[in-house]
C-alpha atoms as a PDB file:
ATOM      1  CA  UNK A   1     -24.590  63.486   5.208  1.00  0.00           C
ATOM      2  CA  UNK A   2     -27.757  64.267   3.079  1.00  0.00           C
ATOM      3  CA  UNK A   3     -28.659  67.414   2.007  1.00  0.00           C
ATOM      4  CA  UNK A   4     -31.050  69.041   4.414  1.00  0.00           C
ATOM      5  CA  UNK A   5     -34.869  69.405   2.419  1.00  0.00           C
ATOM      6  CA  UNK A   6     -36.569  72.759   2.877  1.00  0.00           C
ATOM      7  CA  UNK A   7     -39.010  72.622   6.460  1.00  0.00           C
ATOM      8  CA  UNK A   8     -42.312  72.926   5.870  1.00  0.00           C
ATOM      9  CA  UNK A   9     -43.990  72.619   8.819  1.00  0.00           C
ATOM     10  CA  UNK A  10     -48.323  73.127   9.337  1.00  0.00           C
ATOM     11  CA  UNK A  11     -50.265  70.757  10.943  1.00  0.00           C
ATOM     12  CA  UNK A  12     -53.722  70.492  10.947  1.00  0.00           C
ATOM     13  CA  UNK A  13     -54.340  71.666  14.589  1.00  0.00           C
ATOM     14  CA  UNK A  14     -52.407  75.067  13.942  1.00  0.00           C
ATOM     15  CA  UNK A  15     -54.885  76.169  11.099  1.00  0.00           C
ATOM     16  CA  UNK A  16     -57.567  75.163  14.078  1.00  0.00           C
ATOM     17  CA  UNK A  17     -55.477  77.604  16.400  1.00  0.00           C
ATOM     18  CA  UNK A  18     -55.278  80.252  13.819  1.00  0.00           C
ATOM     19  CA  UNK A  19     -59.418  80.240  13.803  1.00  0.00           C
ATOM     20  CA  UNK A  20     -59.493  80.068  17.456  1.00  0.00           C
ATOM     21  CA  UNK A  21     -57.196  83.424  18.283  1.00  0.00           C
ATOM     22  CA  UNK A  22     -59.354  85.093  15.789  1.00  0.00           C
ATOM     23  CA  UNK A  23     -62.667  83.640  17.002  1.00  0.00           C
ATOM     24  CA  UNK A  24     -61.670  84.603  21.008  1.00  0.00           C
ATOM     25  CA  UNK A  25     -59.859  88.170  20.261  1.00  0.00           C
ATOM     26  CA  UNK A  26     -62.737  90.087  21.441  1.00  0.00           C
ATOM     27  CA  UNK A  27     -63.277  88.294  24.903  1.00  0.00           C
ATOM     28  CA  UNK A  28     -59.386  89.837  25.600  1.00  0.00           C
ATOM     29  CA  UNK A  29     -58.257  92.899  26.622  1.00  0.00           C
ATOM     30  CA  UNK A  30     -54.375  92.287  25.440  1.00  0.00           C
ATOM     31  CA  UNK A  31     -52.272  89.708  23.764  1.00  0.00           C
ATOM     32  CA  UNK A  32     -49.177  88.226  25.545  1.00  0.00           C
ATOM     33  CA  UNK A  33     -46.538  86.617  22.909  1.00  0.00           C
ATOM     34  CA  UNK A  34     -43.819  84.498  24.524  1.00  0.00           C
ATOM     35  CA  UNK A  35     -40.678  84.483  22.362  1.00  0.00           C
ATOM     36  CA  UNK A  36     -37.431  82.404  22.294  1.00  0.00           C
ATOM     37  CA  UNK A  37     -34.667  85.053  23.628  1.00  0.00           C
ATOM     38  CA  UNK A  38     -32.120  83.363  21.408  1.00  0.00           C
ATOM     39  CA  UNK A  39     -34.151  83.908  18.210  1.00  0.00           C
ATOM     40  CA  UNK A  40     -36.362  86.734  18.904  1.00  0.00           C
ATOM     41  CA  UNK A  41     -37.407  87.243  15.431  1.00  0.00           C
ATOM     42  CA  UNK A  42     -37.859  83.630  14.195  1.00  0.00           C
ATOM     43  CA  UNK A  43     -39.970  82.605  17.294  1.00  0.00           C
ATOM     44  CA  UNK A  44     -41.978  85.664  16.026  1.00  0.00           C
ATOM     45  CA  UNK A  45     -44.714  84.274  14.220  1.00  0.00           C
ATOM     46  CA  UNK A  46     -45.083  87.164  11.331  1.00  0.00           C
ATOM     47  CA  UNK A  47     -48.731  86.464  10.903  1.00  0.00           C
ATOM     48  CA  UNK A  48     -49.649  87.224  14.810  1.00  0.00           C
ATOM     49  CA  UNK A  49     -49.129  90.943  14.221  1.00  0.00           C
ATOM     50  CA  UNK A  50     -52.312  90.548  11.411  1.00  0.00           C
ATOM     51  CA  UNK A  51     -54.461  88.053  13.986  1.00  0.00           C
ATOM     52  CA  UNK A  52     -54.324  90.714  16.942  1.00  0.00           C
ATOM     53  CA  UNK A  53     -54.167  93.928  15.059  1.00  0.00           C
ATOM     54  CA  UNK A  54     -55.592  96.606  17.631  1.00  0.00           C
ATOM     55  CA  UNK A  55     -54.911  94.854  20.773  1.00  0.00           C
ATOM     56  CA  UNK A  56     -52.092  96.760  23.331  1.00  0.00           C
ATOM     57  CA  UNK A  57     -49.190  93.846  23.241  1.00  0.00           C
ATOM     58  CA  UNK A  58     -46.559  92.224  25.258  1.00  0.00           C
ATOM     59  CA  UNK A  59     -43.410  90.511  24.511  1.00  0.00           C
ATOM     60  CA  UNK A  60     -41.928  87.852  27.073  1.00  0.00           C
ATOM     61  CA  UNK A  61     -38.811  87.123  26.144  1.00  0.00           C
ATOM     62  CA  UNK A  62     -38.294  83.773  27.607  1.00  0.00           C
ATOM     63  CA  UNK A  63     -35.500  81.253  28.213  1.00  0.00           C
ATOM     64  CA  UNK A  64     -33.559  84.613  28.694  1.00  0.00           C
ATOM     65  CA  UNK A  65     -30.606  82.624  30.792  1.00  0.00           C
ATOM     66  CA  UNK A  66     -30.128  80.991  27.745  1.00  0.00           C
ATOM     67  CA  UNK A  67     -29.334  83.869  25.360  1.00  0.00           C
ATOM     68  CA  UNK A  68     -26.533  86.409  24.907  1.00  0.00           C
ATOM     69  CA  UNK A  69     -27.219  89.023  27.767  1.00  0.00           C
ATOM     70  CA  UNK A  70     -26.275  92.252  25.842  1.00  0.00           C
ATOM     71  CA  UNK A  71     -28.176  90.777  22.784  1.00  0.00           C
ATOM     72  CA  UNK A  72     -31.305  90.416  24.806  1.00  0.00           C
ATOM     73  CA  UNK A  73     -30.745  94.289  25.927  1.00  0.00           C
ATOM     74  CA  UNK A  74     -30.320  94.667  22.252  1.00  0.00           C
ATOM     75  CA  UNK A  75     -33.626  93.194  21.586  1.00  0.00           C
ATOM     76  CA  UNK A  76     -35.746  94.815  24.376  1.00  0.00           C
ATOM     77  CA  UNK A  77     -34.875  98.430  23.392  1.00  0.00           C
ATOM     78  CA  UNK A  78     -35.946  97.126  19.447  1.00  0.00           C
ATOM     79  CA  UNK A  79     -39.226  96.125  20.671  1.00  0.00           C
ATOM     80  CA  UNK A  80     -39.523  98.725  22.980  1.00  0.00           C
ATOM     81  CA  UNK A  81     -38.798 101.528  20.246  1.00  0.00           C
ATOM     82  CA  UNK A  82     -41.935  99.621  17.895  1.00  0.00           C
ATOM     83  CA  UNK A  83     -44.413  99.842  20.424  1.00  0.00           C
ATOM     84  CA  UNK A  84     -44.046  96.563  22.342  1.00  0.00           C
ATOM     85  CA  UNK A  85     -44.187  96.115  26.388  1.00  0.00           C
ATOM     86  CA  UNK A  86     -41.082  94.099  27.243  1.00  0.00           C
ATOM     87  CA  UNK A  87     -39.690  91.856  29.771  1.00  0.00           C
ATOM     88  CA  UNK A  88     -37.281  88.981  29.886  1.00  0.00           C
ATOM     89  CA  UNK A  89     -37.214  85.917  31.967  1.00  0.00           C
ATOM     90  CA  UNK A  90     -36.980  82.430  32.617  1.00  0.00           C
ATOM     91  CA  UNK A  91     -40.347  80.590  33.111  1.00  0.00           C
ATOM     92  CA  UNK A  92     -38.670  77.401  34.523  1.00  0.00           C
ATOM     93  CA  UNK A  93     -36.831  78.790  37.768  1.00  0.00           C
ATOM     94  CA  UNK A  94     -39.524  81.509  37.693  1.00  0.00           C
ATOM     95  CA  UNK A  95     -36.450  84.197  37.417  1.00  0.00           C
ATOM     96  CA  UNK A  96     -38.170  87.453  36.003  1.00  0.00           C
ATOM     97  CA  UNK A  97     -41.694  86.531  36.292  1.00  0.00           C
ATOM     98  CA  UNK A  98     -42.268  88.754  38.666  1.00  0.00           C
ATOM     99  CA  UNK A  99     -41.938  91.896  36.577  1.00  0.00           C
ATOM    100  CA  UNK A 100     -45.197  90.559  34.555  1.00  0.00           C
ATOM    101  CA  UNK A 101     -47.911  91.691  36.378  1.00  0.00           C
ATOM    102  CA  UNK A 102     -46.689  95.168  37.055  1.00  0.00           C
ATOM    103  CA  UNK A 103     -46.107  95.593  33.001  1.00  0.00           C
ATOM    104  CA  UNK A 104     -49.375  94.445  32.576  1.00  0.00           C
ATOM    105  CA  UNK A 105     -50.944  97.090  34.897  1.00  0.00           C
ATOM    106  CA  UNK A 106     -48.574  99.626  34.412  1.00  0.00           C
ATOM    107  CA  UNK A 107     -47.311  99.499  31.335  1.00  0.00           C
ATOM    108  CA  UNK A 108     -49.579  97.410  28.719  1.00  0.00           C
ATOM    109  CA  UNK A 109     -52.975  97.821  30.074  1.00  0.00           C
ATOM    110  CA  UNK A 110     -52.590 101.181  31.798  1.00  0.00           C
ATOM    111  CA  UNK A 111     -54.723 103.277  29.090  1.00  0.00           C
ATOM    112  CA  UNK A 112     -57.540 100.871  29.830  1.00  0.00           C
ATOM    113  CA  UNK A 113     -56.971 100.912  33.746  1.00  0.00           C
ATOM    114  CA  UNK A 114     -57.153 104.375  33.498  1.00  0.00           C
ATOM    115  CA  UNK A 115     -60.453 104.835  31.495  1.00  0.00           C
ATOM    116  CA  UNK A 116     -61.895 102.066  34.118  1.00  0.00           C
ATOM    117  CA  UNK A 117     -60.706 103.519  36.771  1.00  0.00           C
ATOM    118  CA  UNK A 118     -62.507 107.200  35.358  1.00  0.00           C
ATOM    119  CA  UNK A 119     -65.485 104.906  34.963  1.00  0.00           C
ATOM    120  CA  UNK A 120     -65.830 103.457  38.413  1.00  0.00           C
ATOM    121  CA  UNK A 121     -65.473  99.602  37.308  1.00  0.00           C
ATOM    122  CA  UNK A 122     -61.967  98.724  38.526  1.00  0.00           C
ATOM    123  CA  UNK A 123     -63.385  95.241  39.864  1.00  0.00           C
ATOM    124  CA  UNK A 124     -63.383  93.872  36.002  1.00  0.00           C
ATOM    125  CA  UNK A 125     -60.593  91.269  35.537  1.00  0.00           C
ATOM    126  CA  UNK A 126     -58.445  91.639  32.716  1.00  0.00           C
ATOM    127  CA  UNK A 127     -57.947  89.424  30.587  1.00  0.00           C
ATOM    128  CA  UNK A 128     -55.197  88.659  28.460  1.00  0.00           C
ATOM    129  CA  UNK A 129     -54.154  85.842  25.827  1.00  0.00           C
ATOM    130  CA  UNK A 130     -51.232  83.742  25.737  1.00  0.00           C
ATOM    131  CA  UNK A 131     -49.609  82.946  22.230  1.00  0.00           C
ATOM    132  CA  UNK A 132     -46.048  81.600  21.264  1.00  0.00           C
ATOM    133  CA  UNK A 133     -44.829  79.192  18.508  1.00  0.00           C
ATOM    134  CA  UNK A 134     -44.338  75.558  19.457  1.00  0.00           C
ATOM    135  CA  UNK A 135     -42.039  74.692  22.351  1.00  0.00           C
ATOM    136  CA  UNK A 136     -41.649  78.319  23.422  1.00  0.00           C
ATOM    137  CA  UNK A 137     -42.175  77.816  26.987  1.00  0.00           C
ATOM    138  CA  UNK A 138     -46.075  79.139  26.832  1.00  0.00           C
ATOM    139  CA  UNK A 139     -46.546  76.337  29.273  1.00  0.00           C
ATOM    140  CA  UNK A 140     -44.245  76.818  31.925  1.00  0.00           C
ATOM    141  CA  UNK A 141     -45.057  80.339  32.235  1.00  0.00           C
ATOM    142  CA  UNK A 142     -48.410  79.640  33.044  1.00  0.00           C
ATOM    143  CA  UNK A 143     -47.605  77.031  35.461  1.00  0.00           C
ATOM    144  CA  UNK A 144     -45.308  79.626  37.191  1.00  0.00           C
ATOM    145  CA  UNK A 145     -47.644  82.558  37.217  1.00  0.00           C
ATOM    146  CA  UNK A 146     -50.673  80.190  38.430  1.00  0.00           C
ATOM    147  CA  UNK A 147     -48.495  78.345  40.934  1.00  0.00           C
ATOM    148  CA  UNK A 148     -50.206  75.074  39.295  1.00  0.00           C
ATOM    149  CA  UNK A 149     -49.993  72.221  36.885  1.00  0.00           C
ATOM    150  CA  UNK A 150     -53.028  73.284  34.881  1.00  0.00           C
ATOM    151  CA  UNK A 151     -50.780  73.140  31.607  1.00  0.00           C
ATOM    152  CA  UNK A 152     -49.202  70.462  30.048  1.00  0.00           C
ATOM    153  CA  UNK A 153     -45.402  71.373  29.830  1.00  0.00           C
ATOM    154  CA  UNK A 154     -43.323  68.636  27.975  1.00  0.00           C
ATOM    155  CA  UNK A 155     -40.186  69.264  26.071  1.00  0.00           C
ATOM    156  CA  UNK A 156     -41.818  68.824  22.463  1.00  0.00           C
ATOM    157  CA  UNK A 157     -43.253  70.848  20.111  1.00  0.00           C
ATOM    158  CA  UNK A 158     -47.285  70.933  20.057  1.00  0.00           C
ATOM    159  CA  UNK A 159     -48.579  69.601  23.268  1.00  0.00           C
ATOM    160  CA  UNK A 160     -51.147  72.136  24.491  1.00  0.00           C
ATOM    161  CA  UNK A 161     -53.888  71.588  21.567  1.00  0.00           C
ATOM    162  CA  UNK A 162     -57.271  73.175  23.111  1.00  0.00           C
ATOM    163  CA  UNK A 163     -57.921  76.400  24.847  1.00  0.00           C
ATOM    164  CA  UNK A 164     -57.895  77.144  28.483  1.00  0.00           C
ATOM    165  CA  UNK A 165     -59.193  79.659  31.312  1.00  0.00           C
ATOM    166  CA  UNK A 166     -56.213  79.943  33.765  1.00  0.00           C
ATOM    167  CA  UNK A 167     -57.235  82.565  36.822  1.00  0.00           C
ATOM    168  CA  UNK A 168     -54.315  84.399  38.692  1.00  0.00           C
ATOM    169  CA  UNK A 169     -54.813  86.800  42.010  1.00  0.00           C
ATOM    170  CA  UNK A 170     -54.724  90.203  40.898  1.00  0.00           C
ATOM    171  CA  UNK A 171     -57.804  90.124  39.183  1.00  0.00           C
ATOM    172  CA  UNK A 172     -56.397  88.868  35.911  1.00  0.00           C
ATOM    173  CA  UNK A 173     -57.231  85.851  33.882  1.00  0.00           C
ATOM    174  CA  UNK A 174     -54.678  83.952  31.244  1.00  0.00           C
ATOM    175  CA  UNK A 175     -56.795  82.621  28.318  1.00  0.00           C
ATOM    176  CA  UNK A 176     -54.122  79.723  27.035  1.00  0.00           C
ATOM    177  CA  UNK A 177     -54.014  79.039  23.253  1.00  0.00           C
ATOM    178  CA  UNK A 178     -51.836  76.430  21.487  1.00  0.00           C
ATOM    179  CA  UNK A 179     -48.990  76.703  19.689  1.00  0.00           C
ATOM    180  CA  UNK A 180     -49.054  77.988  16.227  1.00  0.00           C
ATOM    181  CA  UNK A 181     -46.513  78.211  13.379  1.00  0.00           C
ATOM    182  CA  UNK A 182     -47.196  79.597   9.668  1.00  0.00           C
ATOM    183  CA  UNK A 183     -48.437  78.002   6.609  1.00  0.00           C
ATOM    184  CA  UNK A 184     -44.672  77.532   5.190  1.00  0.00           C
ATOM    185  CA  UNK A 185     -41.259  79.107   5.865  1.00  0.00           C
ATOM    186  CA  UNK A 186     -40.315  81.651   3.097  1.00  0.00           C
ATOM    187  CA  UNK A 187     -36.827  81.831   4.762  1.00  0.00           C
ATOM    188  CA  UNK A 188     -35.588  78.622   5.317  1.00  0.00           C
ATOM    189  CA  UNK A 189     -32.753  80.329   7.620  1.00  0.00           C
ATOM    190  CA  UNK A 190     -35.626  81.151   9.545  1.00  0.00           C
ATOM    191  CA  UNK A 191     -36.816  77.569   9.264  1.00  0.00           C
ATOM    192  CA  UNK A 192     -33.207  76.525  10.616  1.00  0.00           C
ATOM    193  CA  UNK A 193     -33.217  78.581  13.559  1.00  0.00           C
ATOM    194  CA  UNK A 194     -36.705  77.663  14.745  1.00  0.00           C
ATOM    195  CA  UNK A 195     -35.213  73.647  14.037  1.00  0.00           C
ATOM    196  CA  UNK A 196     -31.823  74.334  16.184  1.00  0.00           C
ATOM    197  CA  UNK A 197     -34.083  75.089  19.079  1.00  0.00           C
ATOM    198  CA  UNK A 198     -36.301  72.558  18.943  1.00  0.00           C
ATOM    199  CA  UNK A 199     -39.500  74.508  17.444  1.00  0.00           C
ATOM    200  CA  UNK A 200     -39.795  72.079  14.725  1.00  0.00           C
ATOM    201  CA  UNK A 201     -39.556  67.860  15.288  1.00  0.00           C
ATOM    202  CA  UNK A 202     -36.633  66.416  14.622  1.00  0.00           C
ATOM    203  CA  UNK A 203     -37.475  63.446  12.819  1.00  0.00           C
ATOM    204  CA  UNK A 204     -38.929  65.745   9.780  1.00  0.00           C
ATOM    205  CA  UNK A 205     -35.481  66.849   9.586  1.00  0.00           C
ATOM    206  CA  UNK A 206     -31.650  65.285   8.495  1.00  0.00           C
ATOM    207  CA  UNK A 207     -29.605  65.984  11.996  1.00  0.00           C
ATOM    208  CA  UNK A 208     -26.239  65.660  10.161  1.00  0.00           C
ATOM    209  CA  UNK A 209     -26.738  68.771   8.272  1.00  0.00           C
ATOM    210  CA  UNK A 210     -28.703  70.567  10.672  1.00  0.00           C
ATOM    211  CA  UNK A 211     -26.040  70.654  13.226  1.00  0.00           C
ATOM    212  CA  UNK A 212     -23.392  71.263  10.192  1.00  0.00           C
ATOM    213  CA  UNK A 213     -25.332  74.478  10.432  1.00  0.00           C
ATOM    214  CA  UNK A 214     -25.203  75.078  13.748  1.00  0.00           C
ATOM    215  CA  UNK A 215     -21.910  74.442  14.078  1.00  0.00           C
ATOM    216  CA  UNK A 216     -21.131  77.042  11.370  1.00  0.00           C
ATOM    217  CA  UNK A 217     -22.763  79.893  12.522  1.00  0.00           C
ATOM    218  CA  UNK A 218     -21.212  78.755  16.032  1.00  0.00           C
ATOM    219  CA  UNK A 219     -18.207  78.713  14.773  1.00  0.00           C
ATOM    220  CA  UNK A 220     -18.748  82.802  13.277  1.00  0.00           C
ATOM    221  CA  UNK A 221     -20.329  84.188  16.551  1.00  0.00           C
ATOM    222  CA  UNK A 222     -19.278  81.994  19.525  1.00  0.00           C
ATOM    223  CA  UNK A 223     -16.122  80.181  18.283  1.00  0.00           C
ATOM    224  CA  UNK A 224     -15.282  80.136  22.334  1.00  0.00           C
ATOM    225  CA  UNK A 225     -17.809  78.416  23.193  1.00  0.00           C
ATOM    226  CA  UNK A 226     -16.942  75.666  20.709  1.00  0.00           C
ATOM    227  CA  UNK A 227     -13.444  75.734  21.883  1.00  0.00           C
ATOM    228  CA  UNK A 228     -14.361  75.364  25.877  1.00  0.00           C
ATOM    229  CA  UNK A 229     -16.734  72.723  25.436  1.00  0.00           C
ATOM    230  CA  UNK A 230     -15.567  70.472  23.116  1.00  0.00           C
ATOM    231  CA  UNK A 231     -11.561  71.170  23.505  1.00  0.00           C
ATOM    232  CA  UNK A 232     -11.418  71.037  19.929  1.00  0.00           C
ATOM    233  CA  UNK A 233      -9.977  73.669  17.273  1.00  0.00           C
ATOM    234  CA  UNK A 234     -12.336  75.804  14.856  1.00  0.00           C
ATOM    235  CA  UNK A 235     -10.823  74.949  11.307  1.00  0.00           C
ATOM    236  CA  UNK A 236     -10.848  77.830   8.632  1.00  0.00           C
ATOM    237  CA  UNK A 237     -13.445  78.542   6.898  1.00  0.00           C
ATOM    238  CA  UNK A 238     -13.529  76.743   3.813  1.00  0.00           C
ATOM    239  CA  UNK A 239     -13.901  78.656   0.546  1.00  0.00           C
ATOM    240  CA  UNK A 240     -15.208  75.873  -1.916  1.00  0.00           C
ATOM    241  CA  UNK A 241     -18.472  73.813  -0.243  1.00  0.00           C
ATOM    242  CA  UNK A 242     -19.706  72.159  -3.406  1.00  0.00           C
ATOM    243  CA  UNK A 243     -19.489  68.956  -1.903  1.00  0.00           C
ATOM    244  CA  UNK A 244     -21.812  70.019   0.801  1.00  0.00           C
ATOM    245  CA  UNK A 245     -24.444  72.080  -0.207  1.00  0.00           C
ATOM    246  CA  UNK A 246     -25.226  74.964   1.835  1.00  0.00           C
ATOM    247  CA  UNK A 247     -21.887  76.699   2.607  1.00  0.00           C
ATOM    248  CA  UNK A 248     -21.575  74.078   5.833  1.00  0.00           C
ATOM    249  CA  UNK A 249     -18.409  72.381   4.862  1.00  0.00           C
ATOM    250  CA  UNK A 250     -16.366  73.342   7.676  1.00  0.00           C
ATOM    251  CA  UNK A 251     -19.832  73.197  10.137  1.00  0.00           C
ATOM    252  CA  UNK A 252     -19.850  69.527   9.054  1.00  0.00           C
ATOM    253  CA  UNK A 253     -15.968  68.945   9.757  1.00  0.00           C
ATOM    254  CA  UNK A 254     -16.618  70.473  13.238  1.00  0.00           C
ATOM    255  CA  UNK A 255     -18.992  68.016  13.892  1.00  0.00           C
ATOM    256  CA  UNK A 256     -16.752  65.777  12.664  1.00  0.00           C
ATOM    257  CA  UNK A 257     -13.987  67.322  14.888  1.00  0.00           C
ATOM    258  CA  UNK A 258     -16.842  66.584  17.940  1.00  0.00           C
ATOM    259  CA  UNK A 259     -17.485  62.910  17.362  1.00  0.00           C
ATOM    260  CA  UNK A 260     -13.968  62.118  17.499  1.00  0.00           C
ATOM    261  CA  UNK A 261     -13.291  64.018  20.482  1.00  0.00           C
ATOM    262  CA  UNK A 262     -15.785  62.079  22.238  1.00  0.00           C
ATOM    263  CA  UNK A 263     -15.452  59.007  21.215  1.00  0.00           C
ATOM    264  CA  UNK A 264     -18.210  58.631  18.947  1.00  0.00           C
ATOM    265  CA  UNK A 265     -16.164  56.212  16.407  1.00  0.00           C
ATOM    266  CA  UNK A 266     -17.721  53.170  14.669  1.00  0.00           C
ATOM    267  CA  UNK A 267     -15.663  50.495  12.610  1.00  0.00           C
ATOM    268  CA  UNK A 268     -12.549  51.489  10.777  1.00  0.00           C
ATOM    269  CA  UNK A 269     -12.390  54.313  12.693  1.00  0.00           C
ATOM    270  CA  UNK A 270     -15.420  56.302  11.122  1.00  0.00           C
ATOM    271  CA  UNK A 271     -17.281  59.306  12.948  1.00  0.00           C
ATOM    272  CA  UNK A 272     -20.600  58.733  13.980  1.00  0.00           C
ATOM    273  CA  UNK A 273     -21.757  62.396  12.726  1.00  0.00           C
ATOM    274  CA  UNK A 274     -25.137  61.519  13.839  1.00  0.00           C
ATOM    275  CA  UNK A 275     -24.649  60.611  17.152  1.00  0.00           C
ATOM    276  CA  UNK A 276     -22.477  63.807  17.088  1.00  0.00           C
ATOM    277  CA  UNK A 277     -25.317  65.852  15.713  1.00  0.00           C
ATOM    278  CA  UNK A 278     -28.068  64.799  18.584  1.00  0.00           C
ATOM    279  CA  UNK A 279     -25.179  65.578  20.972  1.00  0.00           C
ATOM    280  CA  UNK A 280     -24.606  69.010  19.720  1.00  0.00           C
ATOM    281  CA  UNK A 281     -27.861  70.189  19.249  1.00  0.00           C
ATOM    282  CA  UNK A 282     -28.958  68.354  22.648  1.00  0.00           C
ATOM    283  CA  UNK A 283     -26.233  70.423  24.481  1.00  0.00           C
ATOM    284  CA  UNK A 284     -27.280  73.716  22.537  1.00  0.00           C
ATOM    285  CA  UNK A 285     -30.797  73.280  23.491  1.00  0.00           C
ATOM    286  CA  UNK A 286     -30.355  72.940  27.687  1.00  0.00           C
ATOM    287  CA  UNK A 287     -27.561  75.722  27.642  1.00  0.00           C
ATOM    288  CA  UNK A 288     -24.325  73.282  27.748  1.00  0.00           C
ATOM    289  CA  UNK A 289     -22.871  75.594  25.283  1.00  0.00           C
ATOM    290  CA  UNK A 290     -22.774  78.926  27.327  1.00  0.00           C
ATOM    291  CA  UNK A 291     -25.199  81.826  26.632  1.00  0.00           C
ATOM    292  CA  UNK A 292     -26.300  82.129  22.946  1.00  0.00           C
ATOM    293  CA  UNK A 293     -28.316  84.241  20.648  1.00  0.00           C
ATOM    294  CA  UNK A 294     -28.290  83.573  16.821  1.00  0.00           C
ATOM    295  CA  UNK A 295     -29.965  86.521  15.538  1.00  0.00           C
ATOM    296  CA  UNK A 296     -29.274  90.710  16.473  1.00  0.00           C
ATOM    297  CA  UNK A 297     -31.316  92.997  15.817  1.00  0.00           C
ATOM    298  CA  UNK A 298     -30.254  96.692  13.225  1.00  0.00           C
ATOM    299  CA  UNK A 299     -32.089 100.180  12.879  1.00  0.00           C
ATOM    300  CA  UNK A 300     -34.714  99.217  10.901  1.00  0.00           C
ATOM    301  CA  UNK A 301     -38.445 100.844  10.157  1.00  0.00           C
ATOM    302  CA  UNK A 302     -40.134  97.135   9.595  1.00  0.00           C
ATOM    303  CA  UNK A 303     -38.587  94.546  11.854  1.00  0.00           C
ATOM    304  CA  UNK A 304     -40.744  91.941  10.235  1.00  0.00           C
ATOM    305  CA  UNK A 305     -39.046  92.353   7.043  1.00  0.00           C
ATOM    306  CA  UNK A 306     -35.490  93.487   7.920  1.00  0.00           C
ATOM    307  CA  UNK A 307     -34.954  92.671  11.504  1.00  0.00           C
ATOM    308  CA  UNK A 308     -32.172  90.986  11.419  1.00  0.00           C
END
């Protein structure tokens, strides 16, 4: 297994999106950020709190089946407590959409219903922006809310590239953005997380070690969920990793541990750790591994700097 390079991760197009959010903040009225439930920090781009400054905000936290559910009750009262509207769903069966529109109207936008309403020009649509990282399900939720296909939605990072109009009922209009990241990843545990997921491609990274990570933080938080899918035991954690950088020693013999439970031998009896690796982090990504969420929140002033 080679030792797993630091992600960098900015294409060209996201420097493009950065420009455009700035460029089309004043045709909004509010900014809709669609977060990973299982890392509601890291699918936080840190630099979307400086490109909307002003603007009332809403957190979705999606894929919200797939996470831990008293983490993601955790989560909603942190956000909650800084200022944030907050809901939780799953834009894919559509489970929790429905509380959108009301937070919108009720919740995020009321101030500004309210000085319309004092006005007498309660006809004007609002108009809100969708932003997430890469692969965040920005897509999907669209889709669902319009009842439409007028978004790509593929299961890779980067696909919508250009901005759209999307109108609901309701008298509200969605103005789609693409996916953006940050220039580089000061915390490359951050940079992991995002990875494990699926934020970042794959083939910029070495699989082997990034399910050896995985595996080992698995094996600290959710060591039952290792056990009941793979039927295999969690070894000890092993004091002296200097043959594997990173403090993933015993990540790397679970995955070991996983390819020979399944089969996945090749001559002389060998592990194939990488067909292992796709395997694990395949299974993490659709759910096969139960309900997950790798970061918690604490009692902090600044959860941009000390969420976690």
């Amino acid at each position: 297994m080679a030792e797993m390079k630091d992600i960098q991760w900015f294409p060209g197009h996201m420097t493009k999106t950065r420009r455009m959010i700035q460029a089309n903040l004043s045709l909004v009225d509010g900014v809709v950020e669609i977060l990973d439930a299982r890392i509601p920090v890291s699918s936080r781009n840190p630099e979307m709190d400086r490109l909307v400054k002003g603007k009332p905000r809403m957190l979705i936290l999606n894929k919200a089946d797939m996470a831990d559910s008293n983490a993601t009750e955790k989560w909603i009262g942190f956000y909650k407590a800084r200022g944030f509207t907050v809901i939780k769903c799953n834009c894919k069966t559509g489970d929790g959409i429905k509380a959108f529109l009301p937070a919108v109207k009720n919740q995020m936008l009321k101030e500004l219903m309210d000085k319309r309403r004092a006005k007498g020009i309660e006809g004007a649509p609002l108009r809100l922006m969708i932003v997430g990282i890469p692969n965040v399900g920005k897509s999907s939720f669209i889709n669902r809310m319009a009842k439409s296909k007028k978004a790509k939605v593929e299961d890779r990072p980067g696909v919508t590239r250009t901005k759209q109009w999307v109108k609901l009922g309701d008298n509200v209009e969605m103005l789609d953005m693409p996916g953006v990241l940050w220039p580089k990843f000061e915390d490359q545990e951050v940079a992991r997380r995002l990875a494990f997921t699926g934020a970042v491609k794959d083939d910029i990274l070495d699989k082997e070690a990034l399910a050896s990570f995985l595996l080992e933080n698995l094996a600290e938080n959710y060591a039952k969920s290792l056990t009941e899918r793979y039927k295999i035991e969690i070894p000890d954690k092993v004091d002296d990793d200097m043959l594997i950088p990173g403090g993933i020693a015993r990540g790397f013999e679970i995955l070991e541990n996983v390819g020979r439970k399944r089969g996945m031998l090749i001559s002389g009896g060998e592990v194939n750790t990488e067909r292992a690796a796709i395997t694990v982090l395949d299974e993490f990504r659709c759910g096969k591994l139960g309900r997950i969420t790798l970061e918690m929140p604490k009692a902090t002033e600044d959860e941009n700097e000390s969420a976690l």
